[in-house]
C-alpha atoms as a PDB file:
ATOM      1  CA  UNK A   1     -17.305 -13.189  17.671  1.00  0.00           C
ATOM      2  CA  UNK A   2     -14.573 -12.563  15.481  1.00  0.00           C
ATOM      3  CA  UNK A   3     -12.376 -15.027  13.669  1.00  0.00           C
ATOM      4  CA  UNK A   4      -8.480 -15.490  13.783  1.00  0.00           C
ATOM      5  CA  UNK A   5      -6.545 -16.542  10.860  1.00  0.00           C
ATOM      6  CA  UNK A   6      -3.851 -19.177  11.170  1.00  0.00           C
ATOM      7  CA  UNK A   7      -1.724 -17.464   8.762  1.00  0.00           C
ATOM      8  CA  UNK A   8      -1.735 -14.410  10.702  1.00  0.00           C
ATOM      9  CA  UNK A   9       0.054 -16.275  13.619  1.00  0.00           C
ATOM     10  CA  UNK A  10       2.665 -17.772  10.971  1.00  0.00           C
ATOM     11  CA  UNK A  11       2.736 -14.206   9.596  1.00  0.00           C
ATOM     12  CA  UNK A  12       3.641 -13.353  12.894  1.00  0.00           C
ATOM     13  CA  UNK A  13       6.171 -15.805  14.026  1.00  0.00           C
ATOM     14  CA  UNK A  14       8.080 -15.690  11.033  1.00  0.00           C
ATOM     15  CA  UNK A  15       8.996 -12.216  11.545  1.00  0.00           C
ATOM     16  CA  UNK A  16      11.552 -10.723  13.025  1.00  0.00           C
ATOM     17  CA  UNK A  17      11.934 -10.355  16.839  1.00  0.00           C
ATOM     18  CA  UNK A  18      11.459  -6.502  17.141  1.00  0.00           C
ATOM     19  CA  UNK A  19       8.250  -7.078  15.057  1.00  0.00           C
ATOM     20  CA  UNK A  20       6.121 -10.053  16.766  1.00  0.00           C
ATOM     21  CA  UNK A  21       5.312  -7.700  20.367  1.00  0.00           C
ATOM     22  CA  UNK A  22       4.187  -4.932  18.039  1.00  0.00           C
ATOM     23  CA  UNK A  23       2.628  -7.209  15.727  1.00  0.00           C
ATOM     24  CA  UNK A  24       0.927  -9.279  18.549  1.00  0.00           C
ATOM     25  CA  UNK A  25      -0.245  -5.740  20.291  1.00  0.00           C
ATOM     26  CA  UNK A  26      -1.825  -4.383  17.521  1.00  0.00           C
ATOM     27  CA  UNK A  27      -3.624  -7.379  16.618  1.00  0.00           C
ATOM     28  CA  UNK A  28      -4.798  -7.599  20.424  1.00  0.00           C
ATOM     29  CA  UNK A  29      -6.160  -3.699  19.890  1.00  0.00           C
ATOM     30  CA  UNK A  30      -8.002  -4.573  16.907  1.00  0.00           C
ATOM     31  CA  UNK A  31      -9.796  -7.363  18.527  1.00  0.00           C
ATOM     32  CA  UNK A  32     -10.320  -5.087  21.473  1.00  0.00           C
ATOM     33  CA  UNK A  33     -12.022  -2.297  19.438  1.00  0.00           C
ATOM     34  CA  UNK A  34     -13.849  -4.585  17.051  1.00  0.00           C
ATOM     35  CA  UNK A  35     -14.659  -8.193  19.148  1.00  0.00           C
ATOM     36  CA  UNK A  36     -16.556  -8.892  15.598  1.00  0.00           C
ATOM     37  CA  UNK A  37     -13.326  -8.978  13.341  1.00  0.00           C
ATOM     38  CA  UNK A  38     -11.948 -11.122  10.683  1.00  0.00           C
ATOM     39  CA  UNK A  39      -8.229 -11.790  10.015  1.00  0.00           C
ATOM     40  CA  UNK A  40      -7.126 -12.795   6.307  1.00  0.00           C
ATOM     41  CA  UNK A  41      -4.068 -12.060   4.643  1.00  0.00           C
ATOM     42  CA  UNK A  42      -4.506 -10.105   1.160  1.00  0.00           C
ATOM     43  CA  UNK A  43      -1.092  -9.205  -0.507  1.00  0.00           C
ATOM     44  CA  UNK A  44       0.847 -11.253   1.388  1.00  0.00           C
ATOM     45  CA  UNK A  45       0.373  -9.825   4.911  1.00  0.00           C
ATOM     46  CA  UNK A  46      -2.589  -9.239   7.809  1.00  0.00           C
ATOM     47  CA  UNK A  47      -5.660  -7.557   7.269  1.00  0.00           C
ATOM     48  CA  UNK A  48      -8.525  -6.730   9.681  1.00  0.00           C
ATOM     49  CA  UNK A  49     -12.000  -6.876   7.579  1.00  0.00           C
ATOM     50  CA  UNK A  50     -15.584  -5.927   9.205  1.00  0.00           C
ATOM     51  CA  UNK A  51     -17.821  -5.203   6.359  1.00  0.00           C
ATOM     52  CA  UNK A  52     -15.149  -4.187   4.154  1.00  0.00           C
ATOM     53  CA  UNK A  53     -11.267  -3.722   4.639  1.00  0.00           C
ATOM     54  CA  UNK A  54     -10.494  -1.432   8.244  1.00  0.00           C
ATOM     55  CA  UNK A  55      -6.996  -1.715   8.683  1.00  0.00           C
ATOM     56  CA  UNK A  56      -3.710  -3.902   8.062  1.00  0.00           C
ATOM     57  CA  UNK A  57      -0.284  -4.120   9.579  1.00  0.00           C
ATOM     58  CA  UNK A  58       3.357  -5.735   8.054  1.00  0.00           C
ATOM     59  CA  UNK A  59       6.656  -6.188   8.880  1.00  0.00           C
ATOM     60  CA  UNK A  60       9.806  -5.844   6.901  1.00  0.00           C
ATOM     61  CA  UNK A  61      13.191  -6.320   8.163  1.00  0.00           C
ATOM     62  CA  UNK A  62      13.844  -3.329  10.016  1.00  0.00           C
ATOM     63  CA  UNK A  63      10.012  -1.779  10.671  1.00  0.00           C
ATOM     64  CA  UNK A  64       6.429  -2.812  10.820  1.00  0.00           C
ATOM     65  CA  UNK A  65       3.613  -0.334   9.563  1.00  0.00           C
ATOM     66  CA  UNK A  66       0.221  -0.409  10.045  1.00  0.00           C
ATOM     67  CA  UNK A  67      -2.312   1.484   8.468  1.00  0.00           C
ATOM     68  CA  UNK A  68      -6.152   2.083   7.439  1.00  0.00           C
ATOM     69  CA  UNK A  69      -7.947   1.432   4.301  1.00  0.00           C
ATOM     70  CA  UNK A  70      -9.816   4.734   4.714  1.00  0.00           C
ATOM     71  CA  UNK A  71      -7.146   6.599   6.694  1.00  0.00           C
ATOM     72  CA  UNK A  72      -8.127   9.831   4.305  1.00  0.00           C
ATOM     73  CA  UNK A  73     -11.505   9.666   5.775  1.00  0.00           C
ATOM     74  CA  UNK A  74     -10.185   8.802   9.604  1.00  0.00           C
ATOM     75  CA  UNK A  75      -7.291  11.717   9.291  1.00  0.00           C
ATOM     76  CA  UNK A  76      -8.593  13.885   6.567  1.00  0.00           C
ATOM     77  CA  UNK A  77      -5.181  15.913   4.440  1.00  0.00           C
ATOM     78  CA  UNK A  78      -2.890  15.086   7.428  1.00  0.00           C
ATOM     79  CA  UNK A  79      -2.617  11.321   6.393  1.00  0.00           C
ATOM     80  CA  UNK A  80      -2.458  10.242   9.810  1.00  0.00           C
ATOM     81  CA  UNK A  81       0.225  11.070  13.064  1.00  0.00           C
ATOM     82  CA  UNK A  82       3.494  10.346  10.623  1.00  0.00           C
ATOM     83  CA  UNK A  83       5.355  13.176   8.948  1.00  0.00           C
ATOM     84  CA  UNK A  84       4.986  12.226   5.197  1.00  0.00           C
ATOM     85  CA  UNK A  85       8.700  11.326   4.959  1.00  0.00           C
ATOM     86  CA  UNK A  86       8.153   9.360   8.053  1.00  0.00           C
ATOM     87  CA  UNK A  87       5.379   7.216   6.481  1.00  0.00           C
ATOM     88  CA  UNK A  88       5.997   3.786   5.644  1.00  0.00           C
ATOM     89  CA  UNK A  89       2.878   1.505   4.331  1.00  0.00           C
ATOM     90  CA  UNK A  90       0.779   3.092   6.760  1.00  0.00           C
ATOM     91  CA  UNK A  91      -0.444   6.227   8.707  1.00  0.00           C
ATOM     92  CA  UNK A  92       1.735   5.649  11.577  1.00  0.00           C
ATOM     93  CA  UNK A  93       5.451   5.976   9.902  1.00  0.00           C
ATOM     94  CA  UNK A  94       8.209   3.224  10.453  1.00  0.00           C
ATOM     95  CA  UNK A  95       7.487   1.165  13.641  1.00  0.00           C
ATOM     96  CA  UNK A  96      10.537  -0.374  15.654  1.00  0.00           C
ATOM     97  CA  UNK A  97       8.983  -0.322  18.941  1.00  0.00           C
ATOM     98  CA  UNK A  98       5.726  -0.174  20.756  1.00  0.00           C
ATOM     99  CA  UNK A  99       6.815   3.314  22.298  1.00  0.00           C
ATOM    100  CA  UNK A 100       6.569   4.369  18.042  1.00  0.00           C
ATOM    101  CA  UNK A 101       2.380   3.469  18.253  1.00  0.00           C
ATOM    102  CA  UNK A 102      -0.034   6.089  19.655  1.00  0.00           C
ATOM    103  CA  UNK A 103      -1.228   5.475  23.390  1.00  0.00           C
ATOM    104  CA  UNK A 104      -3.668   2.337  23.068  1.00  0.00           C
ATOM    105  CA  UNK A 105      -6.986   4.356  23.721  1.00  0.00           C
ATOM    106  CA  UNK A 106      -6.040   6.622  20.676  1.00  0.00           C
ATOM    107  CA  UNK A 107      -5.381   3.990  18.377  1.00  0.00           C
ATOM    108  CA  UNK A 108      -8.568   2.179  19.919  1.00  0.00           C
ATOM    109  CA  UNK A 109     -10.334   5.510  18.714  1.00  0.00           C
ATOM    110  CA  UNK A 110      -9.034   5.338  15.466  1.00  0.00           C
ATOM    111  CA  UNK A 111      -9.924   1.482  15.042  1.00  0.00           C
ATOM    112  CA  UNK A 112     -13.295   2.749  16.224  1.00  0.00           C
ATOM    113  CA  UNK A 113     -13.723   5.122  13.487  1.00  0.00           C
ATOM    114  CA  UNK A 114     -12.697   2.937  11.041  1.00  0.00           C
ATOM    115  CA  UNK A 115     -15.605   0.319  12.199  1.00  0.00           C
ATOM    116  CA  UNK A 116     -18.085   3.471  12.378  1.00  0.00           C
ATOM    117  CA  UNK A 117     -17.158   4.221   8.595  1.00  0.00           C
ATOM    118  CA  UNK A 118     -17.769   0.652   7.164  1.00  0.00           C
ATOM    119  CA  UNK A 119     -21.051   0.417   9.258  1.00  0.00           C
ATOM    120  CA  UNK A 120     -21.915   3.184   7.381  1.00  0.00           C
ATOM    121  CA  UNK A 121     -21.012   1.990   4.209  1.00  0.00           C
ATOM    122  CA  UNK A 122     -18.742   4.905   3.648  1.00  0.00           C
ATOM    123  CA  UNK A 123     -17.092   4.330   0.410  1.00  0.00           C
ATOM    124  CA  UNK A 124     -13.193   6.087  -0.699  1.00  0.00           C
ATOM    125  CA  UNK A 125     -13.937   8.230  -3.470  1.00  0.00           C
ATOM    126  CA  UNK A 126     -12.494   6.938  -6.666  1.00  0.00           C
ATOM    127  CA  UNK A 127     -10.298   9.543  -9.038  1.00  0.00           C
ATOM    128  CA  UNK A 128     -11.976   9.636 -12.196  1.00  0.00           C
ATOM    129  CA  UNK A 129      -9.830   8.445 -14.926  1.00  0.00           C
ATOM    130  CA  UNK A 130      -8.061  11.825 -17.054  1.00  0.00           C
ATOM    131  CA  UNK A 131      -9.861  12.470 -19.978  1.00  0.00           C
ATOM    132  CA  UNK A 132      -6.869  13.641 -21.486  1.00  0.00           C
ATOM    133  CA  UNK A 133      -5.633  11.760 -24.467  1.00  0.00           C
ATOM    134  CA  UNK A 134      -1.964  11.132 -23.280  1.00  0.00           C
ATOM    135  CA  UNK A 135       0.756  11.865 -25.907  1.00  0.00           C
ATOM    136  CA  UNK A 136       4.164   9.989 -25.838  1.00  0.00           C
ATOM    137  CA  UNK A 137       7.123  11.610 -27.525  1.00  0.00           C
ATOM    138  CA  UNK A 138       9.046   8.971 -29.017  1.00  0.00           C
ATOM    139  CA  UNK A 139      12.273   9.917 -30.074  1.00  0.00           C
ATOM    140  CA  UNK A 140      13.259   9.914 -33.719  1.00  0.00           C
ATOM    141  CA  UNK A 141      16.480   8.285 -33.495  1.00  0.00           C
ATOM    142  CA  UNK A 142      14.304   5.402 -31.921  1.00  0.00           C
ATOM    143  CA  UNK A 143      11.335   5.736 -34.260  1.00  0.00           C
ATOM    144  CA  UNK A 144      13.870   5.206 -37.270  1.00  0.00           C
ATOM    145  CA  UNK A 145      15.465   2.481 -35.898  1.00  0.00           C
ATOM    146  CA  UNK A 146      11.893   0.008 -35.156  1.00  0.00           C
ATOM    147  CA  UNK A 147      10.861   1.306 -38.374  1.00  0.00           C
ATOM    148  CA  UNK A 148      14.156  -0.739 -39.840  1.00  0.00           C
ATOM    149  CA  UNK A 149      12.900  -3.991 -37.484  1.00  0.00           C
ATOM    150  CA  UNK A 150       8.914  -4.919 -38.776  1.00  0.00           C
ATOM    151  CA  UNK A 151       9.047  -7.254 -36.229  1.00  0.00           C
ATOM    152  CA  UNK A 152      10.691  -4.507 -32.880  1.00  0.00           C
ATOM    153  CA  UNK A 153       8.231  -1.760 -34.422  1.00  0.00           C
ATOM    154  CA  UNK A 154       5.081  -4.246 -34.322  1.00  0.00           C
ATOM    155  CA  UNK A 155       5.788  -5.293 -30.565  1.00  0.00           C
ATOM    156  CA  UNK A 156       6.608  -1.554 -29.637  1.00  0.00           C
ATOM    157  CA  UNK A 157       3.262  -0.800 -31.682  1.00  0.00           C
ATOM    158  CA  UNK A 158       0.895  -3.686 -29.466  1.00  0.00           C
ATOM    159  CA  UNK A 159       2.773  -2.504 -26.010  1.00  0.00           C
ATOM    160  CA  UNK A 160      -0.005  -0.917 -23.655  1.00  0.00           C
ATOM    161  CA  UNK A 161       0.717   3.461 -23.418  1.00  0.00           C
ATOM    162  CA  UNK A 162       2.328   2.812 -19.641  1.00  0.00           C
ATOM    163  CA  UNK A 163       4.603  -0.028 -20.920  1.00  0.00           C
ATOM    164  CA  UNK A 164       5.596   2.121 -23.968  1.00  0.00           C
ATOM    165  CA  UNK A 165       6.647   5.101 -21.949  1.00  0.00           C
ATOM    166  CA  UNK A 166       8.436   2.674 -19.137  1.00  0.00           C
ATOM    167  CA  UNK A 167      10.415   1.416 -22.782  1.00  0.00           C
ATOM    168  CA  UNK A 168      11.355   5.049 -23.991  1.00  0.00           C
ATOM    169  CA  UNK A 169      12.494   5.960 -20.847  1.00  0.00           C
ATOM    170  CA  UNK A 170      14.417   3.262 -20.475  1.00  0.00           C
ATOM    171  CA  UNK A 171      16.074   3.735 -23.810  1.00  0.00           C
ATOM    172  CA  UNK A 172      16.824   7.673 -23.131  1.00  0.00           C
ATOM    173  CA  UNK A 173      18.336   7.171 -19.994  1.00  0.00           C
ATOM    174  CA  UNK A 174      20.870   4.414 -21.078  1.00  0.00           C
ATOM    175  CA  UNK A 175      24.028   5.865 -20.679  1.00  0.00           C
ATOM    176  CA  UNK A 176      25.780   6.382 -24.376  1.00  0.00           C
ATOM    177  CA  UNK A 177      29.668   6.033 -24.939  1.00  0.00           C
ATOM    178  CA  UNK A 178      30.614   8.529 -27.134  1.00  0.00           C
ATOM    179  CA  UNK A 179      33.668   7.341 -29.076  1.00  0.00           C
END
């Protein structure tokens, strides 16, 4: 038998009133399709786990989303019913209503598939890591001015590649009054 999670009902009732019937119905489905489920919240909002992660749902002030953890593998390059502007968290694009989820045997199917696929032991392919060695471009206006500051140019120097970059963009896109 599967096992609720009492932070999935607070979850729940502390959204907002559009949200808890769609909230409420998909957690019903997912208990339908897969009696053996666990709830548990992970990032702050409900997941559904049966050997390994299937599926999750959330709600934000104006939509809900649910989605799969291996959607790719249970919609293949469509990403699921939503138009890719559509999509919100999940595969199913912003949710205001019930009438925005698939009928409830399709989305039964899909909860099924998701269960088949962890049964399985069906892993999500990883992207390998780019061998690439990345390159910044640091301006030279900027590289002049930390080498002036030991201590600006040391911190710069110790700041991880994806920090550094955030820091140089930040710096060329700050608006300059020409005077």
């Amino acid at each position: 038998m599967g096992k609720r999670d009492d932070r999935v009902d607070a979850y729940i009732a502390k959204s907002a009133d559009f949200a808890k019937p769609i909230l409420n119905h998909i957690r019903k489905l997912v208990h339908h399709a897969c009696p053996d489920v666990e709830e548990t919240m992970k990032w702050s909002f409900p997941h559904f786990d049966y050997k390994g992660v299937l599926c999750s749902m959330a709600s934000f002030k104006a939509h809900c989303a649910f989605g799969f953890w291996k959607g790719a593998l249970i919609f293949g390059k469509d990403k699921g019913p939503a138009t890719p502007e559509d999509q919100a968290m999940g595969q199913f694009g912003r949710i205001t209503s019930l009438s925005d989820l698939p009928k409830d045997d399709v989305l039964i199917g899909y909860i099924k598939k998701a269960v088949e696929l962890n049964e399985a032991g069906v892993k999500l392919s990883v992207r390998p890591k780019s061998k690439d060695k990345k390159e910044l471009i640091v301006p030279d206006y900027f590289v002049a001015l930390l080498k002036k500051n030991k201590k600006a140019l040391s911190t710069f120097e110790a700041f991880s590649y994806s920090h550094k970059k955030e820091y140089v963009e930040w710096i060329t896109e700050a608006k300059w009054s020409i005077s």
